[in-house]
Protein backbone atom coordinates (compact mmCIF):
# COMPACT_ATOMS: atom_id res chain seq x y z
CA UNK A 1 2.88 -32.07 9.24
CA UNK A 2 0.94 -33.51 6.85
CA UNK A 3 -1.36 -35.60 9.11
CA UNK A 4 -2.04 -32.22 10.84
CA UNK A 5 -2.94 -30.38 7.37
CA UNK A 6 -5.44 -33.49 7.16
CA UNK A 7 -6.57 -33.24 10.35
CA UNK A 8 -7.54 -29.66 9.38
CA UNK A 9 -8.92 -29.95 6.30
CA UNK A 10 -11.26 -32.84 7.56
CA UNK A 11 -12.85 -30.69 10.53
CA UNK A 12 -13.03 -27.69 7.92
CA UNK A 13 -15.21 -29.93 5.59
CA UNK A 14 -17.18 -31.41 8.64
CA UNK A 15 -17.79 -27.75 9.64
CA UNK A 16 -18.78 -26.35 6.27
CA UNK A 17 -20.71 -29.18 5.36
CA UNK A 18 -23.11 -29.39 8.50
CA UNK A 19 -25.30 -26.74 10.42
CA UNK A 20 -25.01 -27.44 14.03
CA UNK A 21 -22.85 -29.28 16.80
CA UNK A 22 -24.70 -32.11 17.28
CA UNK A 23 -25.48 -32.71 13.25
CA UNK A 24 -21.92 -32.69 12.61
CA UNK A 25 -21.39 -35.78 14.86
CA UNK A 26 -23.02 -38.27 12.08
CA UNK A 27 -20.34 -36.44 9.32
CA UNK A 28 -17.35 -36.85 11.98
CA UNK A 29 -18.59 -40.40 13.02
CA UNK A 30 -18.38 -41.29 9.05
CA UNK A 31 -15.28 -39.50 8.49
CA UNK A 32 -13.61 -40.11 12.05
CA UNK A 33 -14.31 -43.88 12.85
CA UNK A 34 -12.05 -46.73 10.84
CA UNK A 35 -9.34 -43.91 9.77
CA UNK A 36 -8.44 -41.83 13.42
CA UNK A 37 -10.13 -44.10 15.38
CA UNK A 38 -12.20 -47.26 16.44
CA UNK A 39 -16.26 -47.29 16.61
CA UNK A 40 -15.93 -47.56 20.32
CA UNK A 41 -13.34 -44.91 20.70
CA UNK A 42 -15.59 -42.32 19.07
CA UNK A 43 -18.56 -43.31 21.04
CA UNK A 44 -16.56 -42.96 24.54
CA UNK A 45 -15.42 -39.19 22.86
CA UNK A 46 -19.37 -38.70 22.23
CA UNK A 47 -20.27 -39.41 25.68
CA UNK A 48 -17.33 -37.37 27.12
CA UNK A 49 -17.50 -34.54 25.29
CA UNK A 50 -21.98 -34.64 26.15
CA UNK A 51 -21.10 -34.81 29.66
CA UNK A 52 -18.56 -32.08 30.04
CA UNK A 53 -19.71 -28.43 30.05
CA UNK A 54 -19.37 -26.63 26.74
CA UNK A 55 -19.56 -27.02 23.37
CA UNK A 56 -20.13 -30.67 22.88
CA UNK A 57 -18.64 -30.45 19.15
CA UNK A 58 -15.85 -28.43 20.18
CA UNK A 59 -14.89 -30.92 22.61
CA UNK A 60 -15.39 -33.84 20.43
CA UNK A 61 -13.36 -32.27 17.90
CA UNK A 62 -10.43 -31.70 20.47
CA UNK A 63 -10.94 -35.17 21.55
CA UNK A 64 -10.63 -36.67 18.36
CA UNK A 65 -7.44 -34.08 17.38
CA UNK A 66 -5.48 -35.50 20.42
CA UNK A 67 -6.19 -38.66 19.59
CA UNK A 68 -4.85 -38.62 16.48
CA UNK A 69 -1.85 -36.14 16.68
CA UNK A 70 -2.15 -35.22 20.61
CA UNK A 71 -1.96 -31.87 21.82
CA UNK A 72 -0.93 -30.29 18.19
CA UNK A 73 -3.99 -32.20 16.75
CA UNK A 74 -6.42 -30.92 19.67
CA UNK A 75 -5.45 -27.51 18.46
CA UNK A 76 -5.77 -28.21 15.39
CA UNK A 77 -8.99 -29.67 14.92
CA UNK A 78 -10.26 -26.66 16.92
CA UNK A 79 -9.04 -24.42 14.63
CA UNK A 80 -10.52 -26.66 11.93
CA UNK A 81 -13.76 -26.21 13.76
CA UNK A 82 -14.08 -23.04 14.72
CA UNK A 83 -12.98 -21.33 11.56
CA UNK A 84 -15.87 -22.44 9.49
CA UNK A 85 -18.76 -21.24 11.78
CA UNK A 86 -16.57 -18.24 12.87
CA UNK A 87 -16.38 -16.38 9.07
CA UNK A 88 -19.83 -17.44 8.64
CA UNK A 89 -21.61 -16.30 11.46
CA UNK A 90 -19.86 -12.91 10.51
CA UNK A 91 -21.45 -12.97 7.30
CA UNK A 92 -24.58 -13.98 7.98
CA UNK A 93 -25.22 -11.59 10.69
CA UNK A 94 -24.32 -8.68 8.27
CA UNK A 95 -27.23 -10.05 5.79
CA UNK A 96 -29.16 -10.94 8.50
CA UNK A 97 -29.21 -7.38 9.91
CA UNK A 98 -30.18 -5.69 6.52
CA UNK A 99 -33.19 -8.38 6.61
CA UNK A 100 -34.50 -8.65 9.63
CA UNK A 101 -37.77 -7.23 9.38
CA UNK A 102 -38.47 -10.01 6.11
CA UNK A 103 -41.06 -12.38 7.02
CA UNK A 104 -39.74 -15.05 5.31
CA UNK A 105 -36.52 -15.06 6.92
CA UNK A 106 -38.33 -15.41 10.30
CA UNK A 107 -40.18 -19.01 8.45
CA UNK A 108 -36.69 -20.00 7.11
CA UNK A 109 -34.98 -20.53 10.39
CA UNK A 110 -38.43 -22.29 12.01
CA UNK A 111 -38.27 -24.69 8.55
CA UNK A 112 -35.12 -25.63 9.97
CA UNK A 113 -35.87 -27.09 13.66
CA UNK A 114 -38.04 -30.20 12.33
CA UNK A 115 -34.64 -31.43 9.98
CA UNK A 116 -32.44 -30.67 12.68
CA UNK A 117 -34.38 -32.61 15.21
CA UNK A 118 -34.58 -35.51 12.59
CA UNK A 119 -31.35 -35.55 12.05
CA UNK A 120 -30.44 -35.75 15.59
CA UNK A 121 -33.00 -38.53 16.19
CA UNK A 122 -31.08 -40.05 12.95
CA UNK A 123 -27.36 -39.65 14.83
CA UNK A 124 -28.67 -41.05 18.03
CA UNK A 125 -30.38 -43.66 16.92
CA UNK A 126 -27.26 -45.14 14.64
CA UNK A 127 -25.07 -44.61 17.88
CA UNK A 128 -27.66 -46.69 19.78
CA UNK A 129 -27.61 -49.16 17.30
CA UNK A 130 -23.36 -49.74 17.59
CA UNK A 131 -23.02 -48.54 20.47
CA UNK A 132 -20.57 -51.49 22.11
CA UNK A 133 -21.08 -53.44 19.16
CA UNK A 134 -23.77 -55.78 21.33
CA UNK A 135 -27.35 -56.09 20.49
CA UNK A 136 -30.04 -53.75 22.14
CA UNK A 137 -30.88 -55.38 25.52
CA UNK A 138 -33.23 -54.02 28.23
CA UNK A 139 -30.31 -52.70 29.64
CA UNK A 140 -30.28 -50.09 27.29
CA UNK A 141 -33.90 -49.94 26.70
CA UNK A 142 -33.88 -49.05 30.42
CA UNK A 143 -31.29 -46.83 30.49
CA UNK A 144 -32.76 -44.46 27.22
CA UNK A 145 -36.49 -44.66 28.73
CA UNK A 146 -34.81 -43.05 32.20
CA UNK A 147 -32.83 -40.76 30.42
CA UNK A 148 -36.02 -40.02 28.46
CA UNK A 149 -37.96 -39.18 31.65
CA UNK A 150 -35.35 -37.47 33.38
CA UNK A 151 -35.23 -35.26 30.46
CA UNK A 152 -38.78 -34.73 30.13
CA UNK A 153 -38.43 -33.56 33.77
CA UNK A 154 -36.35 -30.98 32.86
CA UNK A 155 -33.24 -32.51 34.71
CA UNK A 156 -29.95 -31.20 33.15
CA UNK A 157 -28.36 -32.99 30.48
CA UNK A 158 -25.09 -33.00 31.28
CA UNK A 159 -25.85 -34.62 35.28
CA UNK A 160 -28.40 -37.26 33.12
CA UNK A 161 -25.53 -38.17 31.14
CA UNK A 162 -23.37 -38.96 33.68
CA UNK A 163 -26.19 -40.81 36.12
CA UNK A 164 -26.64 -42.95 32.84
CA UNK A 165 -22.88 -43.99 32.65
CA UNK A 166 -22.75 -44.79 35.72
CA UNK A 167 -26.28 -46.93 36.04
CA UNK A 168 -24.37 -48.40 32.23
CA UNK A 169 -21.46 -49.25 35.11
CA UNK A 170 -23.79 -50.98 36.92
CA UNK A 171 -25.74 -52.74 34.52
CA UNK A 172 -23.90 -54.35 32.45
C-alpha cells in the first residue's frame, strides 16, 4: 500500500506543480525515470501515450502507474492526475467568471503560450537528445524534419506519430 500512496502523491505533485499535459512530461521524466522506470521505458510510454487518442498525460500517467504497481497503480496515478487539475479548474472558473470582462486577464493567459511553447521545445528537445541513448544521426534528423513538414501540412499528429515509428522501424 505504501508504494501506491507514493505513486499518488508523486502524480499529485507532478500535477500541482505544472500547467499543462505536455509540460508535466519533463517533471514526470525527472521524477519517473531511474526510480519506476528506465530512460527507455519512459520514452516508449511517451511515444505510446502521443500516438493513442486522448489525453496524452493521462495516458502516460496510466502507463507509468501499471508499470509500477499494474492495474491498481494505473488507477492510481489517474486519480493522482486528475485530482489536481479537477479542484482547480473548479476554482478557477468561479474567479474566472466574476472577471471576465478584465483586460488583463485576457493578456495573462496570451503571456502564457510563448513559456509553454518553450517549455515544450525544452521537453522535446532533452527527449531527442536520450532518446535510445545513441547519438543524433541523420536518421533522426530525417525523421524530425518529416515529422516537421508533415505537421506544417496540417497532417494529424497522432497518424505522424505513428508513420514516424514505423519509418524509426525501418531506419534503424
Amino acid at each position: 500500500m505504501p508504494d501506491l500512496l507514493r505513486l499518488f502523491f508523486l502524480f499529485l505533485k507532478v500535477n500541482l506543480l505544472t500547467t499543462s499535459g505536455p509540460a508535466s512530461v519533463g517533471l514526470l521524466y525527472k521524477e519517473a525515470v531511474g526510480v519506476l522506470m528506465t530512460n527507455a521505458e519512459f520514452v516508449q510510454a511517451v511515444s505510446f501515450s502521443s500516438i493513442l487518442p486522448g489525453s496524452d498525460a493521462l495516458q502516460l500517467a496510466m502507463f507509468i502507474g501499471y508499470s509500477a504497481g499494474g492495474v491498481a497503480g494505473a488507477l492510481v496515478a489517474l486519480l493522482g492526475s486528475i485530482l489536481p487539475p479537477t479542484l482547480l479548474m473548479l476554482g478557477v472558473v468561479s474567479i474566472l467568471h466574476r472577471l471576465r470582462r478584465e483586460a488583463w486577464v485576457t493578456r495573462f493567459v496570451a503571456g502564457l503560450a510563448p513559456a509553454i511553447s518553450v517549455l515544450m521545445v525544452f521537453v522535446a528537445w532533452k527527449v531527442f537528445q536520450s532518446g535510445n541513448g545513441s547519438e543524433i544521426g541523420w536518421q533522426s534528423l530525417a525523421i524530425g524534419g518529416l515529422s516537421l513538414v508533415a505537421l506544417l501540412l496540417e497532417a494529424p499528429a497522432p497518424l505522424v506519430l505513428l508513420a514516424a515509428g514505423f519509418v524509426g522501424v525501418l531506419l534503424r
